[in-house]
PDB file of N, CA and C in Angstrom:
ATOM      1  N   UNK A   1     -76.239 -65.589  64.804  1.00  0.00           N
ATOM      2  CA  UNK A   1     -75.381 -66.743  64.816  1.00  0.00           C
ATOM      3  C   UNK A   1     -73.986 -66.300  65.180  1.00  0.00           C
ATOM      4  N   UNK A   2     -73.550 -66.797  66.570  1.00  0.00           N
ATOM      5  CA  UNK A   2     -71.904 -66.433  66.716  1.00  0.00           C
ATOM      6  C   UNK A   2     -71.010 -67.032  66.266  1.00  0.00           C
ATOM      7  N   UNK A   3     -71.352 -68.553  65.327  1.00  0.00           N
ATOM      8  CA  UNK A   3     -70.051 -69.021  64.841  1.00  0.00           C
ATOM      9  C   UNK A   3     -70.282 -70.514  64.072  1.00  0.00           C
ATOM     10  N   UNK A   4     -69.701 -71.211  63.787  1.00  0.00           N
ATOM     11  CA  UNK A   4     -69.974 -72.437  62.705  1.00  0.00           C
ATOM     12  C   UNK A   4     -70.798 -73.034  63.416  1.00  0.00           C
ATOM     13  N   UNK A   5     -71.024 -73.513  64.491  1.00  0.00           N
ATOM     14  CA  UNK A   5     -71.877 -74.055  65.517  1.00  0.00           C
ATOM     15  C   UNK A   5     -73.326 -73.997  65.311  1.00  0.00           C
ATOM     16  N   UNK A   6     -73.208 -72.813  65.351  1.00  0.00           N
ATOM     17  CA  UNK A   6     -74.837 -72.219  65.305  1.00  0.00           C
ATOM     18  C   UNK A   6     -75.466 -72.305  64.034  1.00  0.00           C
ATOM     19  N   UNK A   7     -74.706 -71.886  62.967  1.00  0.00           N
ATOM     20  CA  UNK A   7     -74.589 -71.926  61.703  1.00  0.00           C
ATOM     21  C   UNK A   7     -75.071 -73.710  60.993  1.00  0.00           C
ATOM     22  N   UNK A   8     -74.615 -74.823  61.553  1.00  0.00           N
ATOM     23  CA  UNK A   8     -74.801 -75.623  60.939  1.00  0.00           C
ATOM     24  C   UNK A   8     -76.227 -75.888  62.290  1.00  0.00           C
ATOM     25  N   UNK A   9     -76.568 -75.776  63.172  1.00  0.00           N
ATOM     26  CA  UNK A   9     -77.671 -76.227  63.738  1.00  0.00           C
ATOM     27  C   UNK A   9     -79.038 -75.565  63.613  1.00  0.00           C
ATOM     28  N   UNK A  10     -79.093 -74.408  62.412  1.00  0.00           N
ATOM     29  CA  UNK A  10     -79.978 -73.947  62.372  1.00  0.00           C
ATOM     30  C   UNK A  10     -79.886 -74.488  60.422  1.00  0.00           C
ATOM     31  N   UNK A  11     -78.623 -74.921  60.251  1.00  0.00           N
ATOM     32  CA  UNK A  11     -78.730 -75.376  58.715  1.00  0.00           C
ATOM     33  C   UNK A  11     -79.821 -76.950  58.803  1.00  0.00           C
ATOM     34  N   UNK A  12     -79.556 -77.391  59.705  1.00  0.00           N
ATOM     35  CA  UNK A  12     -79.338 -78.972  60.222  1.00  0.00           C
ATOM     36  C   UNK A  12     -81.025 -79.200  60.284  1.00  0.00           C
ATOM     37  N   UNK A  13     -81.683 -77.707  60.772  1.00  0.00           N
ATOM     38  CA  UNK A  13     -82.922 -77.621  60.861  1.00  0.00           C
ATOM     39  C   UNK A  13     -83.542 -77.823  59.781  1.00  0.00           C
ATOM     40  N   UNK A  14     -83.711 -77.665  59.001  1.00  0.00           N
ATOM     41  CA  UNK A  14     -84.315 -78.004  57.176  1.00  0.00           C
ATOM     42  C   UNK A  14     -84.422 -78.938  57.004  1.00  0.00           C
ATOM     43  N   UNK A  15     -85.153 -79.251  56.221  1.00  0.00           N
ATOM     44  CA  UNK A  15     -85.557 -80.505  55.758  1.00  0.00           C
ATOM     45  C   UNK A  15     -84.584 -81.026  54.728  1.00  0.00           C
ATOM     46  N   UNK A  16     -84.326 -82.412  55.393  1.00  0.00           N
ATOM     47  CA  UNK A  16     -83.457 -83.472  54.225  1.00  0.00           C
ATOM     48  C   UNK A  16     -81.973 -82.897  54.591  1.00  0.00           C
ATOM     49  N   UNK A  17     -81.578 -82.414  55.622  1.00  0.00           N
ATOM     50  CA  UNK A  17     -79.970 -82.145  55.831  1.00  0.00           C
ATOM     51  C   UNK A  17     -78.919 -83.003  55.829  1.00  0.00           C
ATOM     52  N   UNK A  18     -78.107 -83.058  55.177  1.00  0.00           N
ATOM     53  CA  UNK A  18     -77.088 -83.896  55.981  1.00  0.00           C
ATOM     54  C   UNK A  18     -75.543 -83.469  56.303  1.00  0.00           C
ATOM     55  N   UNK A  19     -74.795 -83.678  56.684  1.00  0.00           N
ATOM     56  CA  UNK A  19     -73.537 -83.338  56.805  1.00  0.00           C
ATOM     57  C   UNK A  19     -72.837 -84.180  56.480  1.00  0.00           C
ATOM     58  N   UNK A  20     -72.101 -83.338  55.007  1.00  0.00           N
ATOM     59  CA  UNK A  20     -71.549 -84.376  53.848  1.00  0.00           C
ATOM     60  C   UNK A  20     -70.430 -83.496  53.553  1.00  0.00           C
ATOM     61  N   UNK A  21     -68.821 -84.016  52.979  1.00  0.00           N
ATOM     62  CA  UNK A  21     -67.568 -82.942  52.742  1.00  0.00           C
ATOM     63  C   UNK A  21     -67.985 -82.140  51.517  1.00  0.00           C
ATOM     64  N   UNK A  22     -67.068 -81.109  51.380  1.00  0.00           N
ATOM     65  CA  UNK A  22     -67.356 -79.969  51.143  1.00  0.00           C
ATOM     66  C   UNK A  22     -66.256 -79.382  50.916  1.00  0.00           C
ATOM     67  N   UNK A  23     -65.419 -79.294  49.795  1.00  0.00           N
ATOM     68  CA  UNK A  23     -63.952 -79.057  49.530  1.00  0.00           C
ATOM     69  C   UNK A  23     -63.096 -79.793  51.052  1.00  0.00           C
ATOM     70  N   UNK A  24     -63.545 -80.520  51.612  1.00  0.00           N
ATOM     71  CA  UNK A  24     -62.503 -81.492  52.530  1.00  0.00           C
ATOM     72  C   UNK A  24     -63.459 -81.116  54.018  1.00  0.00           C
ATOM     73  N   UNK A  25     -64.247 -80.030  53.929  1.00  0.00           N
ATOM     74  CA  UNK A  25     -64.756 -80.067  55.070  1.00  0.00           C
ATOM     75  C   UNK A  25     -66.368 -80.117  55.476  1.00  0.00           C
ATOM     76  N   UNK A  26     -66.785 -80.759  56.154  1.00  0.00           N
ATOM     77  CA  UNK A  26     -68.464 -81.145  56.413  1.00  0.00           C
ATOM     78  C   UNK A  26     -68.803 -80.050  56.785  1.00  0.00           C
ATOM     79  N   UNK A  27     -69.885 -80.266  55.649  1.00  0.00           N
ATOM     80  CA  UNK A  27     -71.112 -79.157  55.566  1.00  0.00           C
ATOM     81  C   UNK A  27     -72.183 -79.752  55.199  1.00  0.00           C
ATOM     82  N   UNK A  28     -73.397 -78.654  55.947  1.00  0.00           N
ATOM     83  CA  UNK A  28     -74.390 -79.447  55.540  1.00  0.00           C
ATOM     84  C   UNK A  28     -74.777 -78.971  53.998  1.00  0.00           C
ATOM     85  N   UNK A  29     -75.930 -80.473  53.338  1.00  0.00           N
ATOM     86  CA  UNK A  29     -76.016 -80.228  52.048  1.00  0.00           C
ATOM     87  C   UNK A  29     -77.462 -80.844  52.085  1.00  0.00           C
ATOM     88  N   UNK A  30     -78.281 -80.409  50.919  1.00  0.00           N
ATOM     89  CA  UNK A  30     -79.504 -80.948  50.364  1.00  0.00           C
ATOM     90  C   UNK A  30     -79.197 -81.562  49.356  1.00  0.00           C
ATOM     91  N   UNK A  31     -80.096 -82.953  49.058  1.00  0.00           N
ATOM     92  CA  UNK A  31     -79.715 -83.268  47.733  1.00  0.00           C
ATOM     93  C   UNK A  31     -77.957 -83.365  47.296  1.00  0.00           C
ATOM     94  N   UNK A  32     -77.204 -83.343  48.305  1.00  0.00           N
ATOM     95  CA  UNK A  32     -75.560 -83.499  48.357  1.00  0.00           C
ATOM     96  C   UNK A  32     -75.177 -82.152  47.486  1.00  0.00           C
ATOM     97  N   UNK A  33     -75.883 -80.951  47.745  1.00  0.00           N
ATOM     98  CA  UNK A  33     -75.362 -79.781  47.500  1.00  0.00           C
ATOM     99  C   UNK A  33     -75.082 -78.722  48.615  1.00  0.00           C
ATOM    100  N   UNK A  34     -74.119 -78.125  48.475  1.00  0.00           N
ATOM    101  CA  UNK A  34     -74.093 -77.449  50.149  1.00  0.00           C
ATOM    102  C   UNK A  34     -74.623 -75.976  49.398  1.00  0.00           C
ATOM    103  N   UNK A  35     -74.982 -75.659  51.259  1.00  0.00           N
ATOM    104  CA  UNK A  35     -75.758 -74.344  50.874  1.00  0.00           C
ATOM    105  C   UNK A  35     -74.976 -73.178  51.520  1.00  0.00           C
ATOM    106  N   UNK A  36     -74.232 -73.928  52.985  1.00  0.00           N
ATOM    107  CA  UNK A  36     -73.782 -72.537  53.631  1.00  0.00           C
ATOM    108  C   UNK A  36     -71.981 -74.055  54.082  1.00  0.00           C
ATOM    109  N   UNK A  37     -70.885 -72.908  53.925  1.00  0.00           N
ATOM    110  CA  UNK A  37     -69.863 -73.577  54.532  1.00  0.00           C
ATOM    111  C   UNK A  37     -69.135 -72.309  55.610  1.00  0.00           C
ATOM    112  N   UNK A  38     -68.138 -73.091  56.483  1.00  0.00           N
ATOM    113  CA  UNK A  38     -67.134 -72.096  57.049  1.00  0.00           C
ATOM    114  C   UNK A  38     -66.954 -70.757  56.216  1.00  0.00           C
ATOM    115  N   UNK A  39     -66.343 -71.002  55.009  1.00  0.00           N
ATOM    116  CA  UNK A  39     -65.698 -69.721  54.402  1.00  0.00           C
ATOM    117  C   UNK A  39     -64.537 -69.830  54.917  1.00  0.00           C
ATOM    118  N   UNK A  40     -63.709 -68.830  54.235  1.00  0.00           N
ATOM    119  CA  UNK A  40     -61.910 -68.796  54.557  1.00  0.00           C
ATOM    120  C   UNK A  40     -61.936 -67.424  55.659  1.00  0.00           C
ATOM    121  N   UNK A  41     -62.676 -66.850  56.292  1.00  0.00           N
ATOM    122  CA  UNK A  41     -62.319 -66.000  57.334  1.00  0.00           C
ATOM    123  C   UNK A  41     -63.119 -66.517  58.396  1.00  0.00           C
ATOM    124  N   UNK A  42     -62.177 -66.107  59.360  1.00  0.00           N
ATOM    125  CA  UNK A  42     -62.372 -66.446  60.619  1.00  0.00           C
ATOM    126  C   UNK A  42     -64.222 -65.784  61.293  1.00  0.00           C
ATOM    127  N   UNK A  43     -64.021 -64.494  61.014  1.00  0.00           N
ATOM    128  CA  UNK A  43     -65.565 -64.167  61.430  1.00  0.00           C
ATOM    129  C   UNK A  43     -66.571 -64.157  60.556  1.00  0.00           C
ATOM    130  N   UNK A  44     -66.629 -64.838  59.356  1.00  0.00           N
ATOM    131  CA  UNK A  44     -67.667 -65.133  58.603  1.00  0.00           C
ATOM    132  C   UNK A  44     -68.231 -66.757  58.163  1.00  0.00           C
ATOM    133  N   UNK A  45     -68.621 -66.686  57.480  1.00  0.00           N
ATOM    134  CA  UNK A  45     -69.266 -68.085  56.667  1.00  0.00           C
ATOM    135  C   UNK A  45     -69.797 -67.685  55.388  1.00  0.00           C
ATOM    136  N   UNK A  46     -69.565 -68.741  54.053  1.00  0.00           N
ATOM    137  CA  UNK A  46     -69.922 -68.788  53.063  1.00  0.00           C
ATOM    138  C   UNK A  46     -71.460 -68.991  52.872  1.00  0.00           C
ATOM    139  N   UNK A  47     -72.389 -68.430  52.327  1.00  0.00           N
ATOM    140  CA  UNK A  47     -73.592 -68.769  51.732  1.00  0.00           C
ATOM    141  C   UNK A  47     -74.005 -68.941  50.625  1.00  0.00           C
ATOM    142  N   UNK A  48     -74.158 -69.771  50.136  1.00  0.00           N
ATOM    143  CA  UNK A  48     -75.275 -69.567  48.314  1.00  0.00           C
ATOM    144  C   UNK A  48     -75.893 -68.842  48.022  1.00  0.00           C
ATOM    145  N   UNK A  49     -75.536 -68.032  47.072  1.00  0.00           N
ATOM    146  CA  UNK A  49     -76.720 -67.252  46.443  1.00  0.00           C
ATOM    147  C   UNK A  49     -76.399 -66.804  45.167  1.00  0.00           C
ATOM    148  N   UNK A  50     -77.588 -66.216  44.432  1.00  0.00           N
ATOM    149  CA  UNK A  50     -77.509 -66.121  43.030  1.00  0.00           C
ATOM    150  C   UNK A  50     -76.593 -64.957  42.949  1.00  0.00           C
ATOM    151  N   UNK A  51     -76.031 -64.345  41.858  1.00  0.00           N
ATOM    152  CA  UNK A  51     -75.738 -63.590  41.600  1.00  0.00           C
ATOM    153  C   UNK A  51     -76.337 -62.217  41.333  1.00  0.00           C
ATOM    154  N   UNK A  52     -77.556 -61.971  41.445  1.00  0.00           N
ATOM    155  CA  UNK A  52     -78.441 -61.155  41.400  1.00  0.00           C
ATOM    156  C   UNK A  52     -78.653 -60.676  43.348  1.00  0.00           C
ATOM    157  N   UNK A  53     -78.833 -61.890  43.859  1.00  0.00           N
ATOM    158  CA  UNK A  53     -79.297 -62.016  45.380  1.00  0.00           C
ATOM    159  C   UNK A  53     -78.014 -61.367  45.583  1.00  0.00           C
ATOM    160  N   UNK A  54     -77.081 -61.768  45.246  1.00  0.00           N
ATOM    161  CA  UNK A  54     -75.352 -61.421  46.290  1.00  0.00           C
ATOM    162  C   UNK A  54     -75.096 -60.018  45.763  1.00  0.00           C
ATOM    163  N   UNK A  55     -75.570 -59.337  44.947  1.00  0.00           N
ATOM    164  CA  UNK A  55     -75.117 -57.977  44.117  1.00  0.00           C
ATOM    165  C   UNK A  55     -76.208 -57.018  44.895  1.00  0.00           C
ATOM    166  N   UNK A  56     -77.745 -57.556  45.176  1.00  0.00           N
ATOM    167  CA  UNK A  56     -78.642 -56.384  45.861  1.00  0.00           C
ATOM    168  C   UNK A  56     -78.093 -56.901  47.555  1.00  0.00           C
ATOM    169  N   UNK A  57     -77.808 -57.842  47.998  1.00  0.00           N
ATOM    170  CA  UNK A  57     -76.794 -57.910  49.852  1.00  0.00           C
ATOM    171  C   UNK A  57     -76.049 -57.254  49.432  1.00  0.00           C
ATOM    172  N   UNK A  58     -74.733 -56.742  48.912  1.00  0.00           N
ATOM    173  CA  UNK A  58     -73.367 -56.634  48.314  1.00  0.00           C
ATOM    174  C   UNK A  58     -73.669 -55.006  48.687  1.00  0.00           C
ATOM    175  N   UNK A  59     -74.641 -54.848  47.532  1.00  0.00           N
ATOM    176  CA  UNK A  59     -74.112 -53.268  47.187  1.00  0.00           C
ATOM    177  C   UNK A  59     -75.372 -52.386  48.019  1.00  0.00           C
ATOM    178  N   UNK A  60     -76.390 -52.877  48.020  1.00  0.00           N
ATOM    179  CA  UNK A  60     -77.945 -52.175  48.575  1.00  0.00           C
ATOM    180  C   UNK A  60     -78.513 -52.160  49.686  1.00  0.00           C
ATOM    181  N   UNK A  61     -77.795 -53.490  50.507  1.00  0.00           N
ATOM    182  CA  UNK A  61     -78.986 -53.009  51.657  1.00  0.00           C
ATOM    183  C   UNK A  61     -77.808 -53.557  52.747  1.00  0.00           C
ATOM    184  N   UNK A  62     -77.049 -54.148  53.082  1.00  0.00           N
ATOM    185  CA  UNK A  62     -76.022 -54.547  54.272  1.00  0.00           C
ATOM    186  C   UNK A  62     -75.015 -55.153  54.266  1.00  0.00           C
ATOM    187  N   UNK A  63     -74.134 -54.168  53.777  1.00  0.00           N
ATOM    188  CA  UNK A  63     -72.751 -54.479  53.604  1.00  0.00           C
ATOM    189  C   UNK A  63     -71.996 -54.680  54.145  1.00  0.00           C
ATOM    190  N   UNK A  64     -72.826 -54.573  55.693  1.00  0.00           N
ATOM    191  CA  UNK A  64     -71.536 -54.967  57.174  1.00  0.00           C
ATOM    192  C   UNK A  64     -72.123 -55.981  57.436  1.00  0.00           C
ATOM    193  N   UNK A  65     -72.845 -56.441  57.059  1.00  0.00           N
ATOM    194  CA  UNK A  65     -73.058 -58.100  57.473  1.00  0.00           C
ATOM    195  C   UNK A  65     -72.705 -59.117  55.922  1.00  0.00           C
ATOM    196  N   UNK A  66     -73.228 -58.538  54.994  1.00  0.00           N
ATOM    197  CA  UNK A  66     -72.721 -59.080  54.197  1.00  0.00           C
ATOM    198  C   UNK A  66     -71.696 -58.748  53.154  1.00  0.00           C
ATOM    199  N   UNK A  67     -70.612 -59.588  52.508  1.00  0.00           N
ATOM    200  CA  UNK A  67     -69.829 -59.180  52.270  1.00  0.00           C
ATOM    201  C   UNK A  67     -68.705 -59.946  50.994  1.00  0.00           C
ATOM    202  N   UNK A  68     -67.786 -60.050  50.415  1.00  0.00           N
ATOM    203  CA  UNK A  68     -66.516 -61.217  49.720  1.00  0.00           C
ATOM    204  C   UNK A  68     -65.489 -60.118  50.053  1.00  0.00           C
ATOM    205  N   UNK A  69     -64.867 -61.214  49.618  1.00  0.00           N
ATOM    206  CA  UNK A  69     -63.335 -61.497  49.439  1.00  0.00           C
ATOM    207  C   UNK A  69     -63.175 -61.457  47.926  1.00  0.00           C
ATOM    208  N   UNK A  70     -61.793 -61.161  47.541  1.00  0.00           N
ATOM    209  CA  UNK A  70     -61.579 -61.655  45.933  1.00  0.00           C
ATOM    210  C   UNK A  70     -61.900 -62.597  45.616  1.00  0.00           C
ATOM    211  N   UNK A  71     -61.613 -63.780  46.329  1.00  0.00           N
ATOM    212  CA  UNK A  71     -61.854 -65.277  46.467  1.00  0.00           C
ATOM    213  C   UNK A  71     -63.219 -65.624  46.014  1.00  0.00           C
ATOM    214  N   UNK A  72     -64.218 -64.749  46.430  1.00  0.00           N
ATOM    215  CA  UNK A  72     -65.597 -64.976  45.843  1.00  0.00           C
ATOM    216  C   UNK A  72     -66.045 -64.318  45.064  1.00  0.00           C
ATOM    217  N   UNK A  73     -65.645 -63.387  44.222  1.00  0.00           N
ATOM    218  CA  UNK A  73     -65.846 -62.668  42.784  1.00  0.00           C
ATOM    219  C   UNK A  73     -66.376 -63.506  42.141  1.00  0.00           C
ATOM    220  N   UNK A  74     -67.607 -63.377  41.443  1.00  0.00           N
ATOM    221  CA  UNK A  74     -67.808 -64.108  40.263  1.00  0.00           C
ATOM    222  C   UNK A  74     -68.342 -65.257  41.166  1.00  0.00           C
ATOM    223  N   UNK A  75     -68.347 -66.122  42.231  1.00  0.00           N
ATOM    224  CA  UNK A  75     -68.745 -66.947  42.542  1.00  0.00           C
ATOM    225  C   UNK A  75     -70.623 -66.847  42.892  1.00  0.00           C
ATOM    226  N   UNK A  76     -71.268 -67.966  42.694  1.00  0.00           N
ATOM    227  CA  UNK A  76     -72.557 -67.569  43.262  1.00  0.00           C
ATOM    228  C   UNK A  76     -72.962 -68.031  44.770  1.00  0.00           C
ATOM    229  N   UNK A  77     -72.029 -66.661  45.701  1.00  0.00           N
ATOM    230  CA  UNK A  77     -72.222 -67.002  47.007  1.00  0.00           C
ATOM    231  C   UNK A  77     -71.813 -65.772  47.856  1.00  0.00           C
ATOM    232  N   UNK A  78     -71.824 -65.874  48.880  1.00  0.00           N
ATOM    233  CA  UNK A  78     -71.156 -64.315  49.547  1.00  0.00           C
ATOM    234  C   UNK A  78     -71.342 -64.423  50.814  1.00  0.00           C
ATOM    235  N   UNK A  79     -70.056 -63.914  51.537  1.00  0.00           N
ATOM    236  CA  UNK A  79     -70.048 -64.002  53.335  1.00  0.00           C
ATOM    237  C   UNK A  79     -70.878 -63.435  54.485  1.00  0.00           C
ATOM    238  N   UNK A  80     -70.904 -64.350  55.273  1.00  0.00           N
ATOM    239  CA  UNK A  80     -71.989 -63.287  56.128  1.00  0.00           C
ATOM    240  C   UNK A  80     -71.053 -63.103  57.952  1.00  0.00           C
ATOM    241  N   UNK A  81     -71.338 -62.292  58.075  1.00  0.00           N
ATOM    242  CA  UNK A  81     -70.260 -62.230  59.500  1.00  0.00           C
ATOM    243  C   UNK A  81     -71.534 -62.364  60.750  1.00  0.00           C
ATOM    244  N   UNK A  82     -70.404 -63.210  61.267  1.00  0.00           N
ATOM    245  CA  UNK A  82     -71.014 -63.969  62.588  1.00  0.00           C
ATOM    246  C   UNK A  82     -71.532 -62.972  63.306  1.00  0.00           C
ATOM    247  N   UNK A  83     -72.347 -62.835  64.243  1.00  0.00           N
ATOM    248  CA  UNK A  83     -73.024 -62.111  65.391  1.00  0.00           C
ATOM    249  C   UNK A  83     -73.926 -60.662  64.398  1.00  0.00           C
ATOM    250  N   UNK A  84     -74.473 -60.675  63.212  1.00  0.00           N
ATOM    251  CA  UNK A  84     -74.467 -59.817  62.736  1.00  0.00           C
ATOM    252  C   UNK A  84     -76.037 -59.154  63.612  1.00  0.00           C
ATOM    253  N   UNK A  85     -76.118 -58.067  63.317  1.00  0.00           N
ATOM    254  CA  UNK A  85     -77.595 -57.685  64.370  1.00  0.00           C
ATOM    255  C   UNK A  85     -78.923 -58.421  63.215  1.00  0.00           C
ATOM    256  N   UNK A  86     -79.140 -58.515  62.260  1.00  0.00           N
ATOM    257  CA  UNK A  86     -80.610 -58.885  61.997  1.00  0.00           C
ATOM    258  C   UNK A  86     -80.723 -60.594  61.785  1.00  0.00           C
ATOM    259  N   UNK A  87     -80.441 -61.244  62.863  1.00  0.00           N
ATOM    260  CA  UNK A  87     -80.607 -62.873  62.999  1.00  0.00           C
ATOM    261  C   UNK A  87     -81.602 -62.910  61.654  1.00  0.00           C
ATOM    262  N   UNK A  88     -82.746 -62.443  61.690  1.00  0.00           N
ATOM    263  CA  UNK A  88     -83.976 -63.201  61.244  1.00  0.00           C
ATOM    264  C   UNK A  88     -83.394 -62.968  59.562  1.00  0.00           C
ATOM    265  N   UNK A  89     -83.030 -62.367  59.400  1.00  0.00           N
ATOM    266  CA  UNK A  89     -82.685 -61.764  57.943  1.00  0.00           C
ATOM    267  C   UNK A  89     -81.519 -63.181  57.281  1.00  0.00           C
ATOM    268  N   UNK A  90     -80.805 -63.108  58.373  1.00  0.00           N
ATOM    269  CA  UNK A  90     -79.291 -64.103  58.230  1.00  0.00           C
ATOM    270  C   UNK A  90     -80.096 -65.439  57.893  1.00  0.00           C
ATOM    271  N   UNK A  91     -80.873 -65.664  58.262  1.00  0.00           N
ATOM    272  CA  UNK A  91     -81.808 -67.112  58.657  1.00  0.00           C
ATOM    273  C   UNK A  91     -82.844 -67.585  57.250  1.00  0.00           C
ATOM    274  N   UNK A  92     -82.734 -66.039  56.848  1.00  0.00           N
ATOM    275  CA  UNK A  92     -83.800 -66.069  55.680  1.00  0.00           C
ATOM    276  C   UNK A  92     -82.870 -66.224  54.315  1.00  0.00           C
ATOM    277  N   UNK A  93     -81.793 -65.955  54.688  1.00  0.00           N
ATOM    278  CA  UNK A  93     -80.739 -65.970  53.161  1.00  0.00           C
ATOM    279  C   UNK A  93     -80.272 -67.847  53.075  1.00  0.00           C
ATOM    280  N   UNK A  94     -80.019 -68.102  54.485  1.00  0.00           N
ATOM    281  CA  UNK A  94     -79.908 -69.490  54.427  1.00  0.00           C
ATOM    282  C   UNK A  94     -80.897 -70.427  53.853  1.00  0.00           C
ATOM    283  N   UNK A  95     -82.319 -69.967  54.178  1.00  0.00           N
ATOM    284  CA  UNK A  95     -83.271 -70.908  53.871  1.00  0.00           C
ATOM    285  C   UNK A  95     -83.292 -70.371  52.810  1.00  0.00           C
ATOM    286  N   UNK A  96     -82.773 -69.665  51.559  1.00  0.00           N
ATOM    287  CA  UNK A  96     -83.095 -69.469  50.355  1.00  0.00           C
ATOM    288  C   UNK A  96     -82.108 -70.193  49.521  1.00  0.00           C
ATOM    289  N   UNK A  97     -80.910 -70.237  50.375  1.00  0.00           N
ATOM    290  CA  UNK A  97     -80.246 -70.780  49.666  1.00  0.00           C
ATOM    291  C   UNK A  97     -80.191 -72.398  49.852  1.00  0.00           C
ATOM    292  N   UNK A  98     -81.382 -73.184  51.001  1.00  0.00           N
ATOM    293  CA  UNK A  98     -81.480 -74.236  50.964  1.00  0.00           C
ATOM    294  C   UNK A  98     -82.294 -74.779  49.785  1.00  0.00           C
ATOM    295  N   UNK A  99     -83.245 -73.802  49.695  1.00  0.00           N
ATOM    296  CA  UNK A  99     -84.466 -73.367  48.825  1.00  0.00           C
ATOM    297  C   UNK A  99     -83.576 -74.193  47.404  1.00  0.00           C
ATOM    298  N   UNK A 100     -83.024 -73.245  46.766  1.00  0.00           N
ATOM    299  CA  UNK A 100     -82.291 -73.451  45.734  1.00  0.00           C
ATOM    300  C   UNK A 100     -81.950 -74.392  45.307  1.00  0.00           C
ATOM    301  N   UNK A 101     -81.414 -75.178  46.529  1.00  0.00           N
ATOM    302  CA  UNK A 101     -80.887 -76.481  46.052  1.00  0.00           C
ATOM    303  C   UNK A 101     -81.762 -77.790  46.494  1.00  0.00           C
ATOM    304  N   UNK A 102     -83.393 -77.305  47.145  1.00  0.00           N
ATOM    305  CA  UNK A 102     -84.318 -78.758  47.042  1.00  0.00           C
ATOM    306  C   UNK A 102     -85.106 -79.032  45.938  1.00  0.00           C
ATOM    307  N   UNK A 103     -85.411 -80.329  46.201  1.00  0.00           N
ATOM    308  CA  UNK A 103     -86.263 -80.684  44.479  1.00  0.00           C
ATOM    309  C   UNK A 103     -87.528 -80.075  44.891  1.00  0.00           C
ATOM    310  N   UNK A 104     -88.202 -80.200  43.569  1.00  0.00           N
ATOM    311  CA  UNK A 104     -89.269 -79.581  43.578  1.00  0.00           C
ATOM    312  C   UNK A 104     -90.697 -80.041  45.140  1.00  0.00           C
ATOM    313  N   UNK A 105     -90.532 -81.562  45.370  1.00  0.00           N
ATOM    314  CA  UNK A 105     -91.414 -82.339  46.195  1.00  0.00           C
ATOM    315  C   UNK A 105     -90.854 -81.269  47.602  1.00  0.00           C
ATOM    316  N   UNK A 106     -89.189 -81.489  48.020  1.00  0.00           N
ATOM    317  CA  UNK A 106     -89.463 -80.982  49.168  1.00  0.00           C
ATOM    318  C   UNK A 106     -89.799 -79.221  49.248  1.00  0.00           C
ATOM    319  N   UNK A 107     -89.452 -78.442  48.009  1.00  0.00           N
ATOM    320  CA  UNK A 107     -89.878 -77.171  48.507  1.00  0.00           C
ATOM    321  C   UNK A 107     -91.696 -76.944  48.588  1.00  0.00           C
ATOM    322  N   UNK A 108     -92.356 -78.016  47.798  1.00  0.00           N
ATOM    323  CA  UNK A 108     -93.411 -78.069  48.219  1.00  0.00           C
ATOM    324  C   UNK A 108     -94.053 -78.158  49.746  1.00  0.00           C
ATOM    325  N   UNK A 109     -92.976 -78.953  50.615  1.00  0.00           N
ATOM    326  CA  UNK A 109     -93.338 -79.633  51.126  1.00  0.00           C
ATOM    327  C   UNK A 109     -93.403 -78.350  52.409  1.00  0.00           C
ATOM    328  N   UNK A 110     -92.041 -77.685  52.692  1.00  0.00           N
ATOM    329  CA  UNK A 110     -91.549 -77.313  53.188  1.00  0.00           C
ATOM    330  C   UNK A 110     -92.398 -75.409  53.040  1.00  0.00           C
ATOM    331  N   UNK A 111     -92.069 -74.761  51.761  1.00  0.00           N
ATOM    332  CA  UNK A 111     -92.535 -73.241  52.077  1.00  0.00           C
ATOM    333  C   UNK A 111     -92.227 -73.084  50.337  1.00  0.00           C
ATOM    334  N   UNK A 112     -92.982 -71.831  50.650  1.00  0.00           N
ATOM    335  CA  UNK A 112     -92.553 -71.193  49.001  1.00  0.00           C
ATOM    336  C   UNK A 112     -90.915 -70.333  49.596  1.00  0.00           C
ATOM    337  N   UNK A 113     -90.568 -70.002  48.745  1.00  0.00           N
ATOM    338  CA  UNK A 113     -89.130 -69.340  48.457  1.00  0.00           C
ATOM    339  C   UNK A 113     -89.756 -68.259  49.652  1.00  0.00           C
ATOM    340  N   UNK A 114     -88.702 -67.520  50.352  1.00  0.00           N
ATOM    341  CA  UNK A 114     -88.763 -66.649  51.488  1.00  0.00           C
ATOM    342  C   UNK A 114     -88.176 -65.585  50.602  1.00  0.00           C
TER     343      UNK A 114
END
């Protein structure tokens, strides 16, 4: 993904999307929860994830793609930088963190947790 663009058209792909504000800016959300936003740097984007998920990205396996700021300490979420080399990986943190926030009917509907 090179940039918010891509980012919300592969968000947009999931089931039940919509593009709803989001501290002032549209993002997409399930269930009117967002899963992935801009973020405050220019070459990244914000994602959802647990705090467990963001500590084994963080510290264990790809720290140049994934990444925070002070700003996201303690938050349950963490940046991912645009153009990173493993697309399929980037794609799989999103759909987990869409995961997270569907009801039980659509993750049925849709996949077990990735």
């Amino acid at each position: 993904m090179r940039g918010w663009a891509d980012v919300v058209a592969f968000a947009r792909s999931l089931p039940d999307v919509e593009m709803r504000p989001f501290y002032g800016t549209p993002c997409p959300k399930v269930n009117g929860k967002a899963f992935v936003s801009p973020g405050r740097e220019a070459d990244s984007f914000h994602v959802m994830a647990t705090h467990e998920e963001k500590a084994l990205l963080l510290l264990h396996t790809d720290p140049a793609t994934f990444w925070q700021t002070a700003h996201y300490e303690g938050w349950p979420g963490l940046l991912v930088r645009y153009g990173a080399p493993d697309q399929d990986r980037v794609r799989s943190v999103i759909v987990r963190a869409w995961w997270d926030r569907a009801k039980k009917a659509q993750r049925a509907v849709f996949c077990a947790r990735p």
